[in-house]
N, C-alpha and C. Protein backbone atom coordinates (compact mmCIF):
# COMPACT_ATOMS: atom_id res chain seq x y z
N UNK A 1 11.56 -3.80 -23.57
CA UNK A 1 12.17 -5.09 -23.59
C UNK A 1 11.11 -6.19 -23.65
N UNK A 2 9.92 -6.24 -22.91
CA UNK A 2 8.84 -7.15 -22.68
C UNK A 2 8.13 -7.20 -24.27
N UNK A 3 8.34 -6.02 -24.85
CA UNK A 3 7.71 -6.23 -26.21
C UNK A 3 8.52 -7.02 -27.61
N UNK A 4 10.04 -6.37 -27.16
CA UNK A 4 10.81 -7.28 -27.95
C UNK A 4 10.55 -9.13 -27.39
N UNK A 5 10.60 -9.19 -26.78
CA UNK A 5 10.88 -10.66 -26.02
C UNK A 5 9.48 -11.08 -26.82
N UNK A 6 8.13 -10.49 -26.57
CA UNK A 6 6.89 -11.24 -26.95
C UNK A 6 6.27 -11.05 -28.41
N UNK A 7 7.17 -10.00 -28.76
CA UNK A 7 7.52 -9.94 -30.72
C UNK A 7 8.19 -11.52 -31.14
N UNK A 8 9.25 -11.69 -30.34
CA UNK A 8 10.13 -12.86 -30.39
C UNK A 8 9.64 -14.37 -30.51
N UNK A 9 8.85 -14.50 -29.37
CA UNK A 9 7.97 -15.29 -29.04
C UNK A 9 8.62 -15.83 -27.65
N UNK A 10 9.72 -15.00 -27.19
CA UNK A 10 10.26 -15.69 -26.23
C UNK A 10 8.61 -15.55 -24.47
N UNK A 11 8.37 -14.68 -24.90
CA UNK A 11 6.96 -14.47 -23.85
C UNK A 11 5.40 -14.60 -24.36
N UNK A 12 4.84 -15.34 -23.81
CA UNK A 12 3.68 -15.71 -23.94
C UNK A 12 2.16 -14.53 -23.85
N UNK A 13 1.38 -14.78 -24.42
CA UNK A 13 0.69 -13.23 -24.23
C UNK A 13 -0.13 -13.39 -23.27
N UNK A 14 -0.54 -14.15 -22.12
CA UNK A 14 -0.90 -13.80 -20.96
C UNK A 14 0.25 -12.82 -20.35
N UNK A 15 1.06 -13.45 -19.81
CA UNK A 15 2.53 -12.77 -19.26
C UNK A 15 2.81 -11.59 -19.94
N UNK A 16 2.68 -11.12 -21.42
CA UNK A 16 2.74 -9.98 -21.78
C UNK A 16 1.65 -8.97 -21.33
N UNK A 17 0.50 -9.54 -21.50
CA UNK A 17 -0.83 -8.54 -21.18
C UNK A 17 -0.72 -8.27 -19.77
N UNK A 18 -0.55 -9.03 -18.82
CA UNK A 18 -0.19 -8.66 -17.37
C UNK A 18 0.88 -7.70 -16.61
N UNK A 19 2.15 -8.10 -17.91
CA UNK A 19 3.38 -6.65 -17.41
C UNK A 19 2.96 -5.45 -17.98
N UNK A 20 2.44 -5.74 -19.20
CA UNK A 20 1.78 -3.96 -19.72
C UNK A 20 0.75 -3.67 -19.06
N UNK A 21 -0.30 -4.52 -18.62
CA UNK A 21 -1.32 -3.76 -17.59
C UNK A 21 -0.70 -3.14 -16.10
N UNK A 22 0.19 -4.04 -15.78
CA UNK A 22 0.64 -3.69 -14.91
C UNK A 22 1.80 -1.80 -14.76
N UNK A 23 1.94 -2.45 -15.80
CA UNK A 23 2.98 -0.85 -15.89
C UNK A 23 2.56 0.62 -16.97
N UNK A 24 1.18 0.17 -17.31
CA UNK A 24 0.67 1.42 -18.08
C UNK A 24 -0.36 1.74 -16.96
N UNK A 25 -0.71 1.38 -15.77
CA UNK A 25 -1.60 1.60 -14.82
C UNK A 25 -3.21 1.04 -15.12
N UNK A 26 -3.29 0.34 -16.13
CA UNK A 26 -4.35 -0.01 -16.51
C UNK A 26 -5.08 -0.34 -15.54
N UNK A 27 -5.08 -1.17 -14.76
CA UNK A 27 -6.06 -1.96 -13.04
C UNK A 27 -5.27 -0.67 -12.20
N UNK A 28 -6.73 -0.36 -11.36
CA UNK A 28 -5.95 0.25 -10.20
C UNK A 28 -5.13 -0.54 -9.12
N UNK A 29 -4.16 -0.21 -8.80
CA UNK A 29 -3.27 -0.89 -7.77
C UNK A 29 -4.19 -1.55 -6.76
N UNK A 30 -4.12 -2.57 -6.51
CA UNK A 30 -4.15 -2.58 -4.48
C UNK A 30 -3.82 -1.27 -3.21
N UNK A 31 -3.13 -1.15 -3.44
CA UNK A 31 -2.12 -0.20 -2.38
C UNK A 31 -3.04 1.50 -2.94
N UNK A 32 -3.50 1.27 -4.17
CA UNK A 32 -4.02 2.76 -3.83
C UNK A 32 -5.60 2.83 -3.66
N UNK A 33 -6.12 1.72 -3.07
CA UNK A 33 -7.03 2.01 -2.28
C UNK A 33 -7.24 3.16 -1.44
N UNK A 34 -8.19 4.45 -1.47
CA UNK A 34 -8.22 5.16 -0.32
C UNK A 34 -7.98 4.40 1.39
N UNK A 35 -7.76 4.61 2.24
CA UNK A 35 -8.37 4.20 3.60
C UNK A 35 -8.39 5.32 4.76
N UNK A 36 -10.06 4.94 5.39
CA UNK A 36 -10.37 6.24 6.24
C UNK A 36 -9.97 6.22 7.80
N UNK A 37 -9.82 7.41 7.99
CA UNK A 37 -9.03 7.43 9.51
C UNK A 37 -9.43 6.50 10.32
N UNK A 38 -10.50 6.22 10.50
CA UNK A 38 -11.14 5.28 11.34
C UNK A 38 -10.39 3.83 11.69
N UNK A 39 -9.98 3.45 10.11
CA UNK A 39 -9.71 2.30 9.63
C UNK A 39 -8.31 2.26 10.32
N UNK A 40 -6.99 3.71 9.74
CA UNK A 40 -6.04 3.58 10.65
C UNK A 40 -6.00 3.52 11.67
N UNK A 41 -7.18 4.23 12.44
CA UNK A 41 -6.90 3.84 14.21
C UNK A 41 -7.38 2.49 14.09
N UNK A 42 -8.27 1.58 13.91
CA UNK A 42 -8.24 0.38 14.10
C UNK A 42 -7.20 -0.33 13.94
N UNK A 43 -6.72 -0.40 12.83
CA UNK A 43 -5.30 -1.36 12.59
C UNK A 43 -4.35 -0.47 13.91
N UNK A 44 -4.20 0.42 14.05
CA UNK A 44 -3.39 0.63 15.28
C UNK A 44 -3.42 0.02 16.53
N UNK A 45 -5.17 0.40 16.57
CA UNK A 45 -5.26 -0.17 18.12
C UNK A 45 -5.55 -1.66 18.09
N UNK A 46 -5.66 -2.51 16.82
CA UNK A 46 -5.59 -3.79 16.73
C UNK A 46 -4.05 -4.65 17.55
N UNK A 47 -3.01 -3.86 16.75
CA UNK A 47 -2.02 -4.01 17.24
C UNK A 47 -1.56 -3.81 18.75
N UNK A 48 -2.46 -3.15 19.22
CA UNK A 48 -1.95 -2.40 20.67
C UNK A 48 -0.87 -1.87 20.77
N UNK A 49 -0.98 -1.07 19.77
CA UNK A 49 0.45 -0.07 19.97
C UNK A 49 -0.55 1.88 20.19
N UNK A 50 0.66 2.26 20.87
CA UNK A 50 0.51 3.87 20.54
C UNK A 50 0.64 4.54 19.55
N UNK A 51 0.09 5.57 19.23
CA UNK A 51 0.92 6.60 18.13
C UNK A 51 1.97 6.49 17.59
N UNK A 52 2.78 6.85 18.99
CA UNK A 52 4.17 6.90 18.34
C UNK A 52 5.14 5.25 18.38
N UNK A 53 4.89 4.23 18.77
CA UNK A 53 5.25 2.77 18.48
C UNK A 53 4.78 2.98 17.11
N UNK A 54 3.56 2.80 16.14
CA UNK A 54 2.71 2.52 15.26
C UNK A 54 3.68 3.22 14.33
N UNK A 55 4.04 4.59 14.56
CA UNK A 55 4.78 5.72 13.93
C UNK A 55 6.53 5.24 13.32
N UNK A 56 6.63 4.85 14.62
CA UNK A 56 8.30 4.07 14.25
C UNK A 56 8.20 2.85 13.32
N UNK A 57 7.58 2.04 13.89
CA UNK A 57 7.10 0.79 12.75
C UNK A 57 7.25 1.36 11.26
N UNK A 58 6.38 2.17 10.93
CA UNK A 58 6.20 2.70 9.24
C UNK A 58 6.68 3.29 9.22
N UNK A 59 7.88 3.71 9.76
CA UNK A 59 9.09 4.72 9.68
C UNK A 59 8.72 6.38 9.33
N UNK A 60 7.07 6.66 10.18
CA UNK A 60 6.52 7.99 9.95
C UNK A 60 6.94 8.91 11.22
N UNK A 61 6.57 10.00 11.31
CA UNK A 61 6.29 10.68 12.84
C UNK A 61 5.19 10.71 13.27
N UNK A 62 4.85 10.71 14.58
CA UNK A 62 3.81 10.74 15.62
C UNK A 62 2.99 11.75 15.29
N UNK A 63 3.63 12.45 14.80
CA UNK A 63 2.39 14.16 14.23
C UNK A 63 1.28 13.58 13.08
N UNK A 64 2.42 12.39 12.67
CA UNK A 64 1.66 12.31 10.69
C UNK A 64 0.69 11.28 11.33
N UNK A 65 0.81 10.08 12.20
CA UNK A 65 -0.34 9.47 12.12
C UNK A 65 -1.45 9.91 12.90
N UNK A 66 -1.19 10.98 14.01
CA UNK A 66 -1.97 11.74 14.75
C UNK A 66 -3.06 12.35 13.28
N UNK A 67 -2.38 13.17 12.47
CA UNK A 67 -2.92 13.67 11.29
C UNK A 67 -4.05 12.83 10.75
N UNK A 68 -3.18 11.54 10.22
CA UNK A 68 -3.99 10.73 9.32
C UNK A 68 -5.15 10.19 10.16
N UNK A 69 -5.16 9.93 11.23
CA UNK A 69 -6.67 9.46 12.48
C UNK A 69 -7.75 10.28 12.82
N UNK A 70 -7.04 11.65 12.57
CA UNK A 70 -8.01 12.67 12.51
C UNK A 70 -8.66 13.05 11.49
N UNK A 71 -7.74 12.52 10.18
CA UNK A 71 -8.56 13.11 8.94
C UNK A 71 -8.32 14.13 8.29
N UNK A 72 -7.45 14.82 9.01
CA UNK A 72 -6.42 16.21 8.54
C UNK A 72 -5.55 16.10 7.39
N UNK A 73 -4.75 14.70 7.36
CA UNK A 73 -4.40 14.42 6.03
C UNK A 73 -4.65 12.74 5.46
N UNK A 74 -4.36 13.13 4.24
CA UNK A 74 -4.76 11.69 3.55
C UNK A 74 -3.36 10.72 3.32
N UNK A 75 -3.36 9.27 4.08
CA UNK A 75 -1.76 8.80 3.43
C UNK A 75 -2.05 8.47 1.88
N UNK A 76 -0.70 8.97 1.84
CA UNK A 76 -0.27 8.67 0.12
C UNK A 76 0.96 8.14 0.31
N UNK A 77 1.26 7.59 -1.43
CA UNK A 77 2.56 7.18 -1.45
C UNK A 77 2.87 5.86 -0.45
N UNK A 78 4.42 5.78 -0.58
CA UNK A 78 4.59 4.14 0.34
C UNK A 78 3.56 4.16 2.06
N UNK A 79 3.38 5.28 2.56
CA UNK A 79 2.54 5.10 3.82
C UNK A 79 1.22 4.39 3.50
N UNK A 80 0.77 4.81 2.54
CA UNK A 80 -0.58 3.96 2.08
C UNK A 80 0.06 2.78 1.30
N UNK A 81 0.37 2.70 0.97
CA UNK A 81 0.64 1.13 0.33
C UNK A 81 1.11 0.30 1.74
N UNK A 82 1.26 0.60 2.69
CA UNK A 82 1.93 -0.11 3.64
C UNK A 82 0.39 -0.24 4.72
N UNK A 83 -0.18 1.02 4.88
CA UNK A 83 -1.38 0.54 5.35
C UNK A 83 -2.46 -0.50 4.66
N UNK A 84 -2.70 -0.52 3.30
CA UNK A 84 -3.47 -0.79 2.69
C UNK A 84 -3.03 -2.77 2.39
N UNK A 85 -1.60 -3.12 2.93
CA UNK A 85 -1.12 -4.17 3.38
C UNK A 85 -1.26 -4.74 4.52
N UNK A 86 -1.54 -4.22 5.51
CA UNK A 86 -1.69 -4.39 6.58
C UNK A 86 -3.66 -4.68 6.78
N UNK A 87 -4.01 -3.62 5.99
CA UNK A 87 -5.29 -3.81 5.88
C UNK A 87 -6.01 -4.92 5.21
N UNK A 88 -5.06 -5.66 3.82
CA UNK A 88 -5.31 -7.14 3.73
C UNK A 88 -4.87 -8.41 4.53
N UNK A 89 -3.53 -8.00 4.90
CA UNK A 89 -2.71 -9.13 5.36
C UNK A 89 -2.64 -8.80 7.19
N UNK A 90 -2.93 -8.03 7.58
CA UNK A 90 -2.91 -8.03 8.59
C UNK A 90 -1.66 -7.48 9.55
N UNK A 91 -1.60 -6.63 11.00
CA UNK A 91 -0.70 -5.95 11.29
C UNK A 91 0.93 -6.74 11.49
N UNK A 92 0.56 -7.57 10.99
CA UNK A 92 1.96 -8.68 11.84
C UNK A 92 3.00 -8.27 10.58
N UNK A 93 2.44 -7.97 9.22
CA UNK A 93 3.59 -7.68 8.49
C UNK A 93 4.71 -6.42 8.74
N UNK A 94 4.18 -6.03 9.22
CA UNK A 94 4.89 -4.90 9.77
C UNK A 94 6.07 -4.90 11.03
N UNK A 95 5.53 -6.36 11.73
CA UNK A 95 6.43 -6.60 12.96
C UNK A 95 8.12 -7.25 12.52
């Protein structure tokens, strides 16, 4: 559709070059930044929450962020995009 519209002239080719970069993956995301366990326990204990508070917040279980602090597993998917938000903007988005 974005190509018909800027065939058209109804879209401008900044605005075009930005939805196709955006949706052929061209720039890596924000959100898929790696981030290392370390980093999640900080933003945790920034917040002063526990495990399992921190856990309910991002709608995870207490096992998975136990996991991810240790290094046992890596977040992917919306858990990392939600850390990696928090990691720019800070823990309050989450409250």
């Amino acid at each position: 559709m974005s190509t018909d519209m800027h065939r058209v002239g109804i879209m401008d080719d900044p605005t075009f070059e930005r939805i196709t970069r955006r949706h052929l993956g061209l720039h890596p995301s924000p959100a898929a930044t790696p981030i290392a366990p370390a980093e999640i326990r900080a933003l945790r204990e920034s917040a002063q929450m526990s495990q399992a508070a921190f856990a309910r917040y991002l709608n995870l279980t207490t096992g998975y962020i136990s996991q991810l602090e240790r290094g046992t597993k890596q977040p992917k998917g919306p858990a990392l995009a939600l850390l990696n938000a928090m990691r720019r903007k800070g823990v309050d988005i989450i409250l």
